[in-house]
Protein backbone atom coordinates (compact mmCIF):
# COMPACT_ATOMS: atom_id res chain seq x y z
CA UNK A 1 -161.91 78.03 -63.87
CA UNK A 2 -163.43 79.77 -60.74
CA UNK A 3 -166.33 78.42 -58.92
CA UNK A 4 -168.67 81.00 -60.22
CA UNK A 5 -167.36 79.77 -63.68
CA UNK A 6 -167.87 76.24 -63.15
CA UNK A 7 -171.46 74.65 -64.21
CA UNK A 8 -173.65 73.50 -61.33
CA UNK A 9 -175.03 70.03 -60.93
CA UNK A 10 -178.45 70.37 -62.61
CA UNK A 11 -176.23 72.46 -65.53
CA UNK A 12 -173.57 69.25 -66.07
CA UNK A 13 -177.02 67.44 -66.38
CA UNK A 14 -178.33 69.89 -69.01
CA UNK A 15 -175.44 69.65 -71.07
CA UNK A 16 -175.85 65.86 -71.25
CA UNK A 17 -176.57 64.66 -75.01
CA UNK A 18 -180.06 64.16 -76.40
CA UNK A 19 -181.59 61.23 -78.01
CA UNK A 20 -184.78 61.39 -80.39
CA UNK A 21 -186.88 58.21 -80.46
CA UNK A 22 -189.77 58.15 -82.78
CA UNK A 23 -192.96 56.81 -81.66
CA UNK A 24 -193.03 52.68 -80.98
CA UNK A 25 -189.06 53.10 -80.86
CA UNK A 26 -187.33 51.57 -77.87
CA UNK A 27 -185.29 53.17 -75.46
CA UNK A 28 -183.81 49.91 -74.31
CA UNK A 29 -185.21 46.36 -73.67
CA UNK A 30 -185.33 43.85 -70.21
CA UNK A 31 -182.20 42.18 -69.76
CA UNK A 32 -180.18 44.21 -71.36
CA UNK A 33 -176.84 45.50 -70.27
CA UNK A 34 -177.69 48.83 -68.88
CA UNK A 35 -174.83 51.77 -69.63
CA UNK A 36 -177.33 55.41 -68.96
CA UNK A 37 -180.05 56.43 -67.64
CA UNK A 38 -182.65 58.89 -69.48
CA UNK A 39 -184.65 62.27 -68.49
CA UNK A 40 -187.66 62.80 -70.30
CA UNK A 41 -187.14 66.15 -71.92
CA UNK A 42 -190.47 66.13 -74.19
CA UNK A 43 -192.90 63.60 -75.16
CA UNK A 44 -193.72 60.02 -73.03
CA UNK A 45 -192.16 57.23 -72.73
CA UNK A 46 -193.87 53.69 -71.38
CA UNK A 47 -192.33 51.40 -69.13
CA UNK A 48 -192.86 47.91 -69.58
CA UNK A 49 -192.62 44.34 -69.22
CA UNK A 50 -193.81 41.47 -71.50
CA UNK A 51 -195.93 38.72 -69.85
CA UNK A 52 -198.01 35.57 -71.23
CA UNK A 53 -200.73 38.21 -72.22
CA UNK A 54 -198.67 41.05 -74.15
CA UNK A 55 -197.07 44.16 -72.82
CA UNK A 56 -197.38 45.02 -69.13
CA UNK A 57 -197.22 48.61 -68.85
CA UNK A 58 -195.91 49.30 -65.51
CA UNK A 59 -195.66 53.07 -65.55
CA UNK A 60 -195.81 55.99 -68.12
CA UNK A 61 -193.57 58.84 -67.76
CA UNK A 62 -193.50 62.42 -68.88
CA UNK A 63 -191.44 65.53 -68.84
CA UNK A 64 -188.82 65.36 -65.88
CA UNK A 65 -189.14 61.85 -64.97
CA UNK A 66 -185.81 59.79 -64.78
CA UNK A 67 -185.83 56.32 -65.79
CA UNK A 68 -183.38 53.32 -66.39
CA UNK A 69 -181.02 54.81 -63.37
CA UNK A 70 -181.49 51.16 -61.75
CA UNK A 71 -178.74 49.62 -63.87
CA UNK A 72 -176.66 51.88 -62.96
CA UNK A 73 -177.17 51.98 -58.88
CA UNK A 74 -176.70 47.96 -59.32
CA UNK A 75 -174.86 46.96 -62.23
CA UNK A 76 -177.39 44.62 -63.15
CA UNK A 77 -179.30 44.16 -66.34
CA UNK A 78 -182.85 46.22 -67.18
CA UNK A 79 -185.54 44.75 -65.08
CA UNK A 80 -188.09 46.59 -67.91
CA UNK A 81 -188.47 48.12 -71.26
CA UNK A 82 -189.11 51.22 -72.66
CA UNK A 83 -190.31 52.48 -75.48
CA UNK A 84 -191.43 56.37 -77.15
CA UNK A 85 -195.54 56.46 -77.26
CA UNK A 86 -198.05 58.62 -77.75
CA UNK A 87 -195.41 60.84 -80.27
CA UNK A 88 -191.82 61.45 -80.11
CA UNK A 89 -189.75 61.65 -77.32
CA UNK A 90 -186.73 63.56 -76.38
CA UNK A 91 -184.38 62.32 -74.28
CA UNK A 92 -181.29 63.55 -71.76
CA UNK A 93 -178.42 60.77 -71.91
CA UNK A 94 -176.65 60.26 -68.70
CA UNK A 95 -174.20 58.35 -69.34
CA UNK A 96 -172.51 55.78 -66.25
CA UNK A 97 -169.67 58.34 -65.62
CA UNK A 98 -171.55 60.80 -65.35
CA UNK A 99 -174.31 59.36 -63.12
CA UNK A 100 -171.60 57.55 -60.60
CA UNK A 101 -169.68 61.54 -60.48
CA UNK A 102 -173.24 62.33 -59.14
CA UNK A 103 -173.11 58.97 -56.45
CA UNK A 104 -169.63 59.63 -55.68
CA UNK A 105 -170.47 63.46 -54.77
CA UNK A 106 -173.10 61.37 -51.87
CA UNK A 107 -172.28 60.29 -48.75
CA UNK A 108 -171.55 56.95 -47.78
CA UNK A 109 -174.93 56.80 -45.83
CA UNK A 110 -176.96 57.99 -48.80
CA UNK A 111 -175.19 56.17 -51.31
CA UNK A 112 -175.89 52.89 -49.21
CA UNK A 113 -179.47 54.10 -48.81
CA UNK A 114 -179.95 54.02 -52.56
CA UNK A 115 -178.70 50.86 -52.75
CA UNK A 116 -180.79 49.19 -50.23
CA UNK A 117 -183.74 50.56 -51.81
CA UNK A 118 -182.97 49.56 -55.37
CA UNK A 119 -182.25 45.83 -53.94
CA UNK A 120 -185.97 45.92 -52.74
CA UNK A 121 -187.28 46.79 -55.93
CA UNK A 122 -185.43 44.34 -57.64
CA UNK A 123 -185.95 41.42 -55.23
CA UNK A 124 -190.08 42.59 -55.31
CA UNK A 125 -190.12 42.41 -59.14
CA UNK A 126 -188.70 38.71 -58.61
């Protein structure tokens, strides 16, 4: 296959499956094992944590955002949950092979950037 032939980045990321999660469905839930991350292709999708007085939304996220990639910079389990609201939600699926191609394709100082700054989100959320 030439280069011309070959997909681009963004295009390996396009052909990555799609979920569907109805509304009030879950994504994934804090602490567990994280194996993808998700782009929101269509609908919202609420990030949260529970505390003593119910659901802590911590963010809401529409078409284009990224989400759950911090179990995969860290190997650690998901600091949040998330959930479809507000409607459906459509999903990209990148999967852990395909996000650490991406990291590999990095350079060592960008890579250890990355994983600075995910350690400082973690350790703030402690």
């Amino acid at each position: 296959m030439s280069d011309a032939e070959r997909p681009s980045g963004s295009n390996r990321i396009a052909e990555a499956n799609r979920q569907h999660f109805n509304e009030g469905q879950h994504v994934f839930r804090e602490g567990e094992v994280g194996d993808s991350a998700f782009i929101v292709v269509d609908g919202t999708v609420a990030i949260y944590r529970l505390t003593e007085e119910g659901e802590q939304v911590l963010a809401t996220l529409a078409k284009g955002a990224m989400f759950g990639e911090m179990a995969l910079i860290d190997d650690d389990v998901r600091m949040a949950s998330a959930k479809a609201v507000d409607g459906s939600a459509e999903l990209l699926v990148v999967s852990r092979a395909m996000f650490q191609k991406k990291m590999d394709g990095l350079d060592p100082f960008t890579r250890g950037l990355i994983k600075i700054l995910a350690d400082n989100v973690r350790n703030a959320q402690k």
